[in-house]
Structure formats: C-alpha cells, structure tokens
N, C-alpha and C. Protein backbone atom coordinates (compact mmCIF):
# COMPACT_ATOMS: atom_id res chain seq x y z
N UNK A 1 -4.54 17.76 8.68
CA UNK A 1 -3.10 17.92 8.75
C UNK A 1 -2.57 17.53 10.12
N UNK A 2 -3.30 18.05 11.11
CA UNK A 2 -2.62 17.74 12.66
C UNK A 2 -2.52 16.10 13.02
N UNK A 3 -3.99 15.50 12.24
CA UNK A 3 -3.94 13.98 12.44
C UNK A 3 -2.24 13.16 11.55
N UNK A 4 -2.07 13.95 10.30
CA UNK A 4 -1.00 13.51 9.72
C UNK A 4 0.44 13.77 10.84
N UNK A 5 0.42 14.45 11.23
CA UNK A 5 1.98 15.10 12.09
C UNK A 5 1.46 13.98 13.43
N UNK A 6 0.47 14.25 13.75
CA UNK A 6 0.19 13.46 14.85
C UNK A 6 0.80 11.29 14.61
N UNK A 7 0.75 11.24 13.58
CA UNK A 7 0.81 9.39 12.65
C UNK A 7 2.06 9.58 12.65
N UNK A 8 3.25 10.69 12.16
CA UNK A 8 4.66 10.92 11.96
C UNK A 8 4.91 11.13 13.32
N UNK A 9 5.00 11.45 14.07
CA UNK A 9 5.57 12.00 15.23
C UNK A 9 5.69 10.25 16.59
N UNK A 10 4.48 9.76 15.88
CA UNK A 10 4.13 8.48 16.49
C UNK A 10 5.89 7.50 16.66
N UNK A 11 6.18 7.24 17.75
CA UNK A 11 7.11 6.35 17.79
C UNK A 11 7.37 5.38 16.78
N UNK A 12 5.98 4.36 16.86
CA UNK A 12 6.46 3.06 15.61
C UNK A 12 5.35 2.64 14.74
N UNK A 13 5.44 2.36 13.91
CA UNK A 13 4.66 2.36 12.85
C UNK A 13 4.67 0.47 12.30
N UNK A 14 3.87 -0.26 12.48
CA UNK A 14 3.95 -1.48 11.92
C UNK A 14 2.87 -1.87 11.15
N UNK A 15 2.79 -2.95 9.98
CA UNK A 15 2.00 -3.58 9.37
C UNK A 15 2.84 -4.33 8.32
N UNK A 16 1.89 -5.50 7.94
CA UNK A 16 2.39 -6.23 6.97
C UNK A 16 0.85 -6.77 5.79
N UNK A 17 1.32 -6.92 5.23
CA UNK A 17 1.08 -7.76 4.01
C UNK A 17 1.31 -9.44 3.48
N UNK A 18 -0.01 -9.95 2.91
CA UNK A 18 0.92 -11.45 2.27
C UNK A 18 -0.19 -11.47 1.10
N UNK A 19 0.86 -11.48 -0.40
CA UNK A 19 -0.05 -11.62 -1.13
C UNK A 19 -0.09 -13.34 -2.21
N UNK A 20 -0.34 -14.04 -2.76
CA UNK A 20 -0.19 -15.07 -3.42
C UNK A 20 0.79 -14.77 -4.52
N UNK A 21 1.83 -15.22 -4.78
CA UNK A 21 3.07 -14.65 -5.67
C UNK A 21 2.62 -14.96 -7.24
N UNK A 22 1.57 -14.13 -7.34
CA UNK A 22 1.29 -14.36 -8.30
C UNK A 22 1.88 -12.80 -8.86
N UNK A 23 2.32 -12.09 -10.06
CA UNK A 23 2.57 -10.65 -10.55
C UNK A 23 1.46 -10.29 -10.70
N UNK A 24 -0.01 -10.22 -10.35
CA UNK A 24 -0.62 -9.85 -10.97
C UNK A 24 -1.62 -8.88 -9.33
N UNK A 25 -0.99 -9.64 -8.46
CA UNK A 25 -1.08 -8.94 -6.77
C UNK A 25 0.38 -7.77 -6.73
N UNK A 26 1.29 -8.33 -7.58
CA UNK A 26 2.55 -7.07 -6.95
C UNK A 26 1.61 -5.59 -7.09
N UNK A 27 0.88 -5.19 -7.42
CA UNK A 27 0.07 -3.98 -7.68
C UNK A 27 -0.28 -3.86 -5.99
N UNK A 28 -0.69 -4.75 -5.64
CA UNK A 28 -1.31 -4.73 -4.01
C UNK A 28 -0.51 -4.10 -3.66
N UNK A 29 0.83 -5.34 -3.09
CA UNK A 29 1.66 -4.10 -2.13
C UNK A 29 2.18 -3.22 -2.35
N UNK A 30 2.37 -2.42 -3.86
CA UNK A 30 2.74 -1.13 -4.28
C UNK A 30 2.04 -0.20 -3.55
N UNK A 31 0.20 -1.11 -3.76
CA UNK A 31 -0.54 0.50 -2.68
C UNK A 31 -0.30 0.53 -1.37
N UNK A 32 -0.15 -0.59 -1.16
CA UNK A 32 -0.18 -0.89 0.35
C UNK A 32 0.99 -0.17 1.11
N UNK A 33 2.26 0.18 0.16
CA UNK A 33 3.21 0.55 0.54
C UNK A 33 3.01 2.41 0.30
N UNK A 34 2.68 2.81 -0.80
CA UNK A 34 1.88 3.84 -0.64
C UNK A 34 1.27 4.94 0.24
N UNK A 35 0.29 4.11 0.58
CA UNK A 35 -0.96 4.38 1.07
C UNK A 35 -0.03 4.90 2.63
N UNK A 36 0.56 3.51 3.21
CA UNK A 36 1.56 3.87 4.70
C UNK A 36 2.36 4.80 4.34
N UNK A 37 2.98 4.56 3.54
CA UNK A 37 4.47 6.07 3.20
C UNK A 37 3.60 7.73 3.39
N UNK A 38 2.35 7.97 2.14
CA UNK A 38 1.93 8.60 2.45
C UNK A 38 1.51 9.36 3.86
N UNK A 39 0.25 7.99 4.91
CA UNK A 39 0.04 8.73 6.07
C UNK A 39 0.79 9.15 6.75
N UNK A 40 2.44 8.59 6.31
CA UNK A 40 3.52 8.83 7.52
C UNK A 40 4.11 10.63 6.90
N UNK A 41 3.84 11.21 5.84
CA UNK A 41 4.12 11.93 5.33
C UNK A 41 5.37 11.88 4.54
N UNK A 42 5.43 10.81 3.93
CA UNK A 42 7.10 10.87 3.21
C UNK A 42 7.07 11.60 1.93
N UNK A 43 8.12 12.34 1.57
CA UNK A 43 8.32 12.43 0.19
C UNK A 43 7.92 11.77 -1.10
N UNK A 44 7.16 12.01 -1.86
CA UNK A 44 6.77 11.30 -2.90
C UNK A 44 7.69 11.02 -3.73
N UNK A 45 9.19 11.27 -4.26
CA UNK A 45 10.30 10.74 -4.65
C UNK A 45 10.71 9.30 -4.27
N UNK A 46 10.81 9.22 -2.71
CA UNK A 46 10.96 8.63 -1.01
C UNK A 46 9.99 7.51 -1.87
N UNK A 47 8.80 7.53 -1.94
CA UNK A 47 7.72 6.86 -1.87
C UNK A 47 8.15 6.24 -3.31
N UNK A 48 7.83 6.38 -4.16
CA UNK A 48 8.31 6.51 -6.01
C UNK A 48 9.62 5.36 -5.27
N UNK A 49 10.34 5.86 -5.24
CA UNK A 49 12.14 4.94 -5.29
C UNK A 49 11.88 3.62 -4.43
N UNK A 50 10.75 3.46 -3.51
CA UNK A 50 10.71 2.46 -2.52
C UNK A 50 9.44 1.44 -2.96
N UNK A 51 8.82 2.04 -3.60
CA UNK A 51 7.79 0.99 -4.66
C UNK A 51 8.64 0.30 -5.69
N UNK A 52 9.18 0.84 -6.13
CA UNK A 52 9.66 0.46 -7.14
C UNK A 52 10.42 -0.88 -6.99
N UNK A 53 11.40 -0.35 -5.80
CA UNK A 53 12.53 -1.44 -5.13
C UNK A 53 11.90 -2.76 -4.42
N UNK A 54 10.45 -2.31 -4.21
CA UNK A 54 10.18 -3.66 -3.69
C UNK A 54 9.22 -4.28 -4.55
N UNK A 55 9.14 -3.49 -5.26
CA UNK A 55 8.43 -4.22 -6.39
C UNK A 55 9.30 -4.88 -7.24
N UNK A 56 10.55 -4.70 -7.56
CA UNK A 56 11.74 -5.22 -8.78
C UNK A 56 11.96 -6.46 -7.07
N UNK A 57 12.49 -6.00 -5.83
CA UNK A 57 12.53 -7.20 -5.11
C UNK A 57 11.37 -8.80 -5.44
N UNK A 58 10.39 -8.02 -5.05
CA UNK A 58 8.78 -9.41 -5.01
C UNK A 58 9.10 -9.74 -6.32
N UNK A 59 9.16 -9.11 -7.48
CA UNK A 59 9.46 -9.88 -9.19
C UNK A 59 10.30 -10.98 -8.84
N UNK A 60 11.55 -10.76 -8.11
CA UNK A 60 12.82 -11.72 -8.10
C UNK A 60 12.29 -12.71 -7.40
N UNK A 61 11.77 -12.49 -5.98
CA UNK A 61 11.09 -13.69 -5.45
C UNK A 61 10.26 -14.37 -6.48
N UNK A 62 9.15 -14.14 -7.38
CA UNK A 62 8.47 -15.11 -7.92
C UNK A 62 9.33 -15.67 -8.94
N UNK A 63 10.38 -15.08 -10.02
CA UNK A 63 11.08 -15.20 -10.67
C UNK A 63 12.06 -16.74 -10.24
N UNK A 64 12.99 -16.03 -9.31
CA UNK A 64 14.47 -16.46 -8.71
C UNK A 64 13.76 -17.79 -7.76
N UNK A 65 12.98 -17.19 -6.96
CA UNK A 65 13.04 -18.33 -5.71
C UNK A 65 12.12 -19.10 -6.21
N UNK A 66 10.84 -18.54 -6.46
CA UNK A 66 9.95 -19.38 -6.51
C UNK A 66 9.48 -19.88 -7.76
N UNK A 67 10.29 -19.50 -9.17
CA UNK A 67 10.52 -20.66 -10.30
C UNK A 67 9.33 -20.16 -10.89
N UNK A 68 8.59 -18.97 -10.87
CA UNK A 68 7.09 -18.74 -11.84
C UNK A 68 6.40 -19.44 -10.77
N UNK A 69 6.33 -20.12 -9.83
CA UNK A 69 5.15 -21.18 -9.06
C UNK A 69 4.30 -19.94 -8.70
N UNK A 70 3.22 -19.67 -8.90
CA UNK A 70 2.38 -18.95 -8.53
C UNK A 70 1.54 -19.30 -7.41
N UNK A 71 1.34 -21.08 -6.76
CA UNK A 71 0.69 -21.07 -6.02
C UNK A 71 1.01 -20.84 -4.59
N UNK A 72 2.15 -19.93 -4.20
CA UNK A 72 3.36 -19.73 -2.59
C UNK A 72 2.40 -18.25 -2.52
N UNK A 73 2.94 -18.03 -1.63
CA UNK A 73 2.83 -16.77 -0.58
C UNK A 73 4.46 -15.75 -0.59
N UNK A 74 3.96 -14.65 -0.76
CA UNK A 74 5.21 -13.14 -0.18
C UNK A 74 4.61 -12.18 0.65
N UNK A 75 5.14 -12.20 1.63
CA UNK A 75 5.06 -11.67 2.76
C UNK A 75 5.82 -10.56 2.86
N UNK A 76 5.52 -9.11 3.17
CA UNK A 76 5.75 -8.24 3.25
C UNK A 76 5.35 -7.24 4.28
N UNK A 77 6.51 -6.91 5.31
CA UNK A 77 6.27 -6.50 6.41
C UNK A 77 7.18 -4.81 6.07
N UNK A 78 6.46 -4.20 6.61
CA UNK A 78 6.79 -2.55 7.35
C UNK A 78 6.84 -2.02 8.46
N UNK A 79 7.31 -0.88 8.58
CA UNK A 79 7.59 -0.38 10.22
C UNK A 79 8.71 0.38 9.55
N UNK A 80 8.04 1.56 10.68
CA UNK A 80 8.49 3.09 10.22
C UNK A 80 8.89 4.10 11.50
N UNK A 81 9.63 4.26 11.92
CA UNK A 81 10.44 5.29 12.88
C UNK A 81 10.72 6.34 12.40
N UNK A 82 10.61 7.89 13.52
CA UNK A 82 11.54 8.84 12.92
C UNK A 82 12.53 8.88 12.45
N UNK A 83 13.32 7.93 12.97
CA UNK A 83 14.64 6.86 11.91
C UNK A 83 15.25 6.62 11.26
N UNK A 84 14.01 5.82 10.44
CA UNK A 84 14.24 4.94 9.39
C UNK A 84 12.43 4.09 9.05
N UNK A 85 12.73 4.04 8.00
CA UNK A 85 12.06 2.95 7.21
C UNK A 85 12.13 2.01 6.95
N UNK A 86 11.76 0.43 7.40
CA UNK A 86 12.06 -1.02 7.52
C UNK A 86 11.25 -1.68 6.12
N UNK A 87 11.54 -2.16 5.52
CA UNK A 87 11.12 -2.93 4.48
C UNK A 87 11.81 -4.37 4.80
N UNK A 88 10.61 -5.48 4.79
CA UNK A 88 11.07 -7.00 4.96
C UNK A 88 10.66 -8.20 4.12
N UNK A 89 10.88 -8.97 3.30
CA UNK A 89 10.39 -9.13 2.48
C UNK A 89 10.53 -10.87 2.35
N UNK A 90 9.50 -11.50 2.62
CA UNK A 90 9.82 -13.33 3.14
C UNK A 90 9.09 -13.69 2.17
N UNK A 91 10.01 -14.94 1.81
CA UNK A 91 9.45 -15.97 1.39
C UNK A 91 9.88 -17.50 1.32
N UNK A 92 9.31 -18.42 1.02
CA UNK A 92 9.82 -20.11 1.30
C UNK A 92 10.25 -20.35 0.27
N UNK A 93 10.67 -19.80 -1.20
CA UNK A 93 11.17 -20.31 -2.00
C UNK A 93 13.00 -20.84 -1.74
N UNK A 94 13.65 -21.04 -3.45
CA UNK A 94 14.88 -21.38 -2.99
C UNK A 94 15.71 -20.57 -2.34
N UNK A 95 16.87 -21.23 -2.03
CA UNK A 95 18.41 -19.90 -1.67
C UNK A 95 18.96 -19.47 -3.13
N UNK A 96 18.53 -18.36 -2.89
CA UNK A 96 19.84 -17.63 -3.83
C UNK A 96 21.14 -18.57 -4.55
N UNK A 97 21.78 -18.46 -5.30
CA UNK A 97 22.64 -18.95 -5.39
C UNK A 97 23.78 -18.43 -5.46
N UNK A 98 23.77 -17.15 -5.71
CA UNK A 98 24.73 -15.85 -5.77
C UNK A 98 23.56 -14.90 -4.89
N UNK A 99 24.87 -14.75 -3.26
CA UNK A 99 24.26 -13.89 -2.86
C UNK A 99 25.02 -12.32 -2.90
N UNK A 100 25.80 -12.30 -3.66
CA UNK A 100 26.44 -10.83 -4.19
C UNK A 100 25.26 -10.09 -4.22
N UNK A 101 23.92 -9.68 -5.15
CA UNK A 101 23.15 -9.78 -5.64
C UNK A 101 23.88 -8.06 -6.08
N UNK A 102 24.50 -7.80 -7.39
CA UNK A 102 25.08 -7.55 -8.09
C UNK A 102 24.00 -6.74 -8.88
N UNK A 103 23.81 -5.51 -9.90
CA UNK A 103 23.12 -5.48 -10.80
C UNK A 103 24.21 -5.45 -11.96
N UNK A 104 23.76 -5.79 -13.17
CA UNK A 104 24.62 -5.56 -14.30
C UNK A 104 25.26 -3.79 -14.22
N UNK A 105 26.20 -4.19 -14.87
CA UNK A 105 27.03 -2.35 -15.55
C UNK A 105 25.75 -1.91 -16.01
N UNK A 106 25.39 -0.64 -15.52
CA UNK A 106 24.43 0.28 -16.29
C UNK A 106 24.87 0.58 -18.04
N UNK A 107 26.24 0.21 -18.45
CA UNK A 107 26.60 1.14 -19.58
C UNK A 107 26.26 -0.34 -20.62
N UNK A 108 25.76 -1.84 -20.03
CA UNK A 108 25.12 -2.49 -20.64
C UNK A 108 23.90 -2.30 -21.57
N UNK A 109 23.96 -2.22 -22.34
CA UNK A 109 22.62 -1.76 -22.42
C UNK A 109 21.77 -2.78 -23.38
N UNK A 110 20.65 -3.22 -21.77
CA UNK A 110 20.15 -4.38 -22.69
C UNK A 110 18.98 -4.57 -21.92
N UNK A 111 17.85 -5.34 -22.22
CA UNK A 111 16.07 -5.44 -21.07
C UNK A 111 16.74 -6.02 -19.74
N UNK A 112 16.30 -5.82 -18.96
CA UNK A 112 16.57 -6.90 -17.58
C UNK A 112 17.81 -6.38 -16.64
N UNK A 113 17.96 -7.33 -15.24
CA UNK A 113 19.50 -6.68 -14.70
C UNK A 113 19.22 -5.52 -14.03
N UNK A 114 18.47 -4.81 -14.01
CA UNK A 114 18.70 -3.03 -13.00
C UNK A 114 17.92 -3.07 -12.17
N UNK A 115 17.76 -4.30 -11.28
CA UNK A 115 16.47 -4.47 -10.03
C UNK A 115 17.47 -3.78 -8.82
N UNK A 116 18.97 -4.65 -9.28
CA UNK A 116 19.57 -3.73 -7.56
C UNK A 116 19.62 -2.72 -7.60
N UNK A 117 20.25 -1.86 -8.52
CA UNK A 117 19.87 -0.45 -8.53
C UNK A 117 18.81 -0.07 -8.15
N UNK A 118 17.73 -0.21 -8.72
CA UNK A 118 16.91 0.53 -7.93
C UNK A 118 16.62 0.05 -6.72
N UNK A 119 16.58 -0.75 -6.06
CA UNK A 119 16.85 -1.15 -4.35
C UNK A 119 18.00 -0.46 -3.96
N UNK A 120 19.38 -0.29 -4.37
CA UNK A 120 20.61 0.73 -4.06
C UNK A 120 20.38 1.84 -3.90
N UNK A 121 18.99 2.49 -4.69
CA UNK A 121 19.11 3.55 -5.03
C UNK A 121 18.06 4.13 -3.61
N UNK A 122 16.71 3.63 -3.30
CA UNK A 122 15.84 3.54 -2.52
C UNK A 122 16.65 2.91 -1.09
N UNK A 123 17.14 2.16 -0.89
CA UNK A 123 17.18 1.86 0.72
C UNK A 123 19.06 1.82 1.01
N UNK A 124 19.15 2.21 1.75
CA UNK A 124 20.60 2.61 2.61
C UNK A 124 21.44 1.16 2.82
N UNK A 125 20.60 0.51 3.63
CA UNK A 125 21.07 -0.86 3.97
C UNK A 125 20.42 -2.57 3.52
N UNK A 126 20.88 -3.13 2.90
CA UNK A 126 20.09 -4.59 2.56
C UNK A 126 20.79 -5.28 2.93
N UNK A 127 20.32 -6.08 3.83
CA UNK A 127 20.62 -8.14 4.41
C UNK A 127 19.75 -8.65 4.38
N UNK A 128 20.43 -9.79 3.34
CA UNK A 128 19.78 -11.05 3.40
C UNK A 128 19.92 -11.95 3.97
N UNK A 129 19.02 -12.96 4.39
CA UNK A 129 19.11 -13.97 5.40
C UNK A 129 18.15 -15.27 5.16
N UNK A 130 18.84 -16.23 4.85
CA UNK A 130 18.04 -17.42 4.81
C UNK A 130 18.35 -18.41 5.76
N UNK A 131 17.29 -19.25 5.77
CA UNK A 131 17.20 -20.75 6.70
C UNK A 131 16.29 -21.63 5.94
N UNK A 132 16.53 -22.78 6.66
CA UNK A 132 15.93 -24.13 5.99
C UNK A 132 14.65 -23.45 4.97
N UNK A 133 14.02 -22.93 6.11
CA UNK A 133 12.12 -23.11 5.65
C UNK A 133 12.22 -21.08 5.17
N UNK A 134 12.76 -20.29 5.56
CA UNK A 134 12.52 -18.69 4.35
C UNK A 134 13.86 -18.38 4.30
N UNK A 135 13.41 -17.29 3.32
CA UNK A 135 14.61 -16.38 3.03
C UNK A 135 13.74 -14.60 3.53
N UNK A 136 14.57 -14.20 3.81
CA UNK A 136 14.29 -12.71 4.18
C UNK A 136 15.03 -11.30 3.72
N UNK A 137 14.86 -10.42 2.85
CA UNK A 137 15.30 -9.24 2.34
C UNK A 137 15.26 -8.26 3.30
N UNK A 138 15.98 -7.85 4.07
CA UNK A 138 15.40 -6.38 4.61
C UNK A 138 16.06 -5.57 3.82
N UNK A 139 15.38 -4.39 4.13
CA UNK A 139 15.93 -2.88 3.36
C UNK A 139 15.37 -2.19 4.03
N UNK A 140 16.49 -1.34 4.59
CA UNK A 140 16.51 -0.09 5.76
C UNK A 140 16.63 1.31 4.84
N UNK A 141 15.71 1.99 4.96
CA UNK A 141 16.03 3.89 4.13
C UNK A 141 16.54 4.39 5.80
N UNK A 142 17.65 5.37 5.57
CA UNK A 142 17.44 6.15 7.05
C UNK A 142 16.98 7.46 6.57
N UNK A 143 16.42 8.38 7.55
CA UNK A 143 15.47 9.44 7.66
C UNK A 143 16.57 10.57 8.23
C-alpha cells in the first residue's frame, strides 16, 4: 500500500504505447491503460469510463482515418498528475472532415454514433489537432 501512495503522490507520471491499428491490439492499450490508472490508484468507475473512451477513440482512428488499413501505427501516450489525467492519441491517417465530432441524439435509437459520449462522459477537455504528417486527440480528466 505505501509503495501505491508513494506512485500517486509522485509529481508526473509518463508512458506511452504504439500498437499496429489493427482492432484486434485495441485490447493492448485497454490494459495498458489499466494497469497505469490502477498503480496510480484511480477509481475503478475513473478507470471503466476512460478505457472505454479511448477505446471508442482508437476504433475511429482505424475506422475514420485510417480506412480499415491495418498496416499504420496508433500511438498512445499518458501522463498523470495530482491534476489531471492526459490521454493523447496520434496517428498519420486522414483529417477529419467534420471536426464538430458530434455524437448522435441519444433518443436515436440505433447500433453506432455514441463514441463521443462516452469520451464526454470520461474526460473534461478534448482538442484536436492536425498537421500535414498526424492528427492528435488529447483528452484531459481533471482530478
């Protein structure tokens, strides 16, 4: 327990991830995201709402940007403060084309559409940011 308070109490917390955008790695950084939330001691709700969100995020990247191409890279970076919680999420596929990024009316009721929500629901703040060669998601939780 003291080693856990001792990992939370720690100023900054960094690591990243890159897995081949294939869906069949999004399982990776679910633990990967996990595994850090955990040592930092977060709420398992906390933890639950922020897998999820970056997991419905990485879907859209292979989906949206990167067209099903399975043979690219998603890159997924963390870093954790008494704070806040940083979620970053790169990749070289296309730009967006609508960057509203909107989820359908919940009172729709139909498969598909409720990825922003649950990113709305999990992180406080999202900007996106692209250039020539990536695009970048952050999502800030504050603490």
């Amino acid at each position: 327990m003291k080693q856990k308070k001792n990992l939370q109490n720690a100023l900054n917390h960094r690591a990243s991830i890159e897995v081949p955008s294939h869906p069949m790695y999004l399982s990776m950084i679910r633990i990967f995201l996990e595994k850090l939330l955990k040592l930092i001691d977060i709420q398992t709700l906390i933890i639950e709402d922020i897998k999820s969100a970056v997991d419905e995020a990485c879907s859209n990247v292979i989906k949206y940007a990167y067209k099903y191409s399975y043979d690219k890279t998603i890159k997924v970076y963390f870093s954790y403060s008494p704070k806040e919680i940083v979620v970053i999420i790169e990749d070289y596929g296309e730009k967006p084309q609508d960057l509203s990024f909107q989820g359908r009316d919940l009172l729709d009721l139909k498969p598909g559409g409720l990825g922003m929500h649950f990113i709305k629901k999990a992180f406080d703040e999202i900007v996106f940011k692209s250039s020539k060669k990536t695009n970048k998601l952050k999502m800030v939780r504050y603490l």
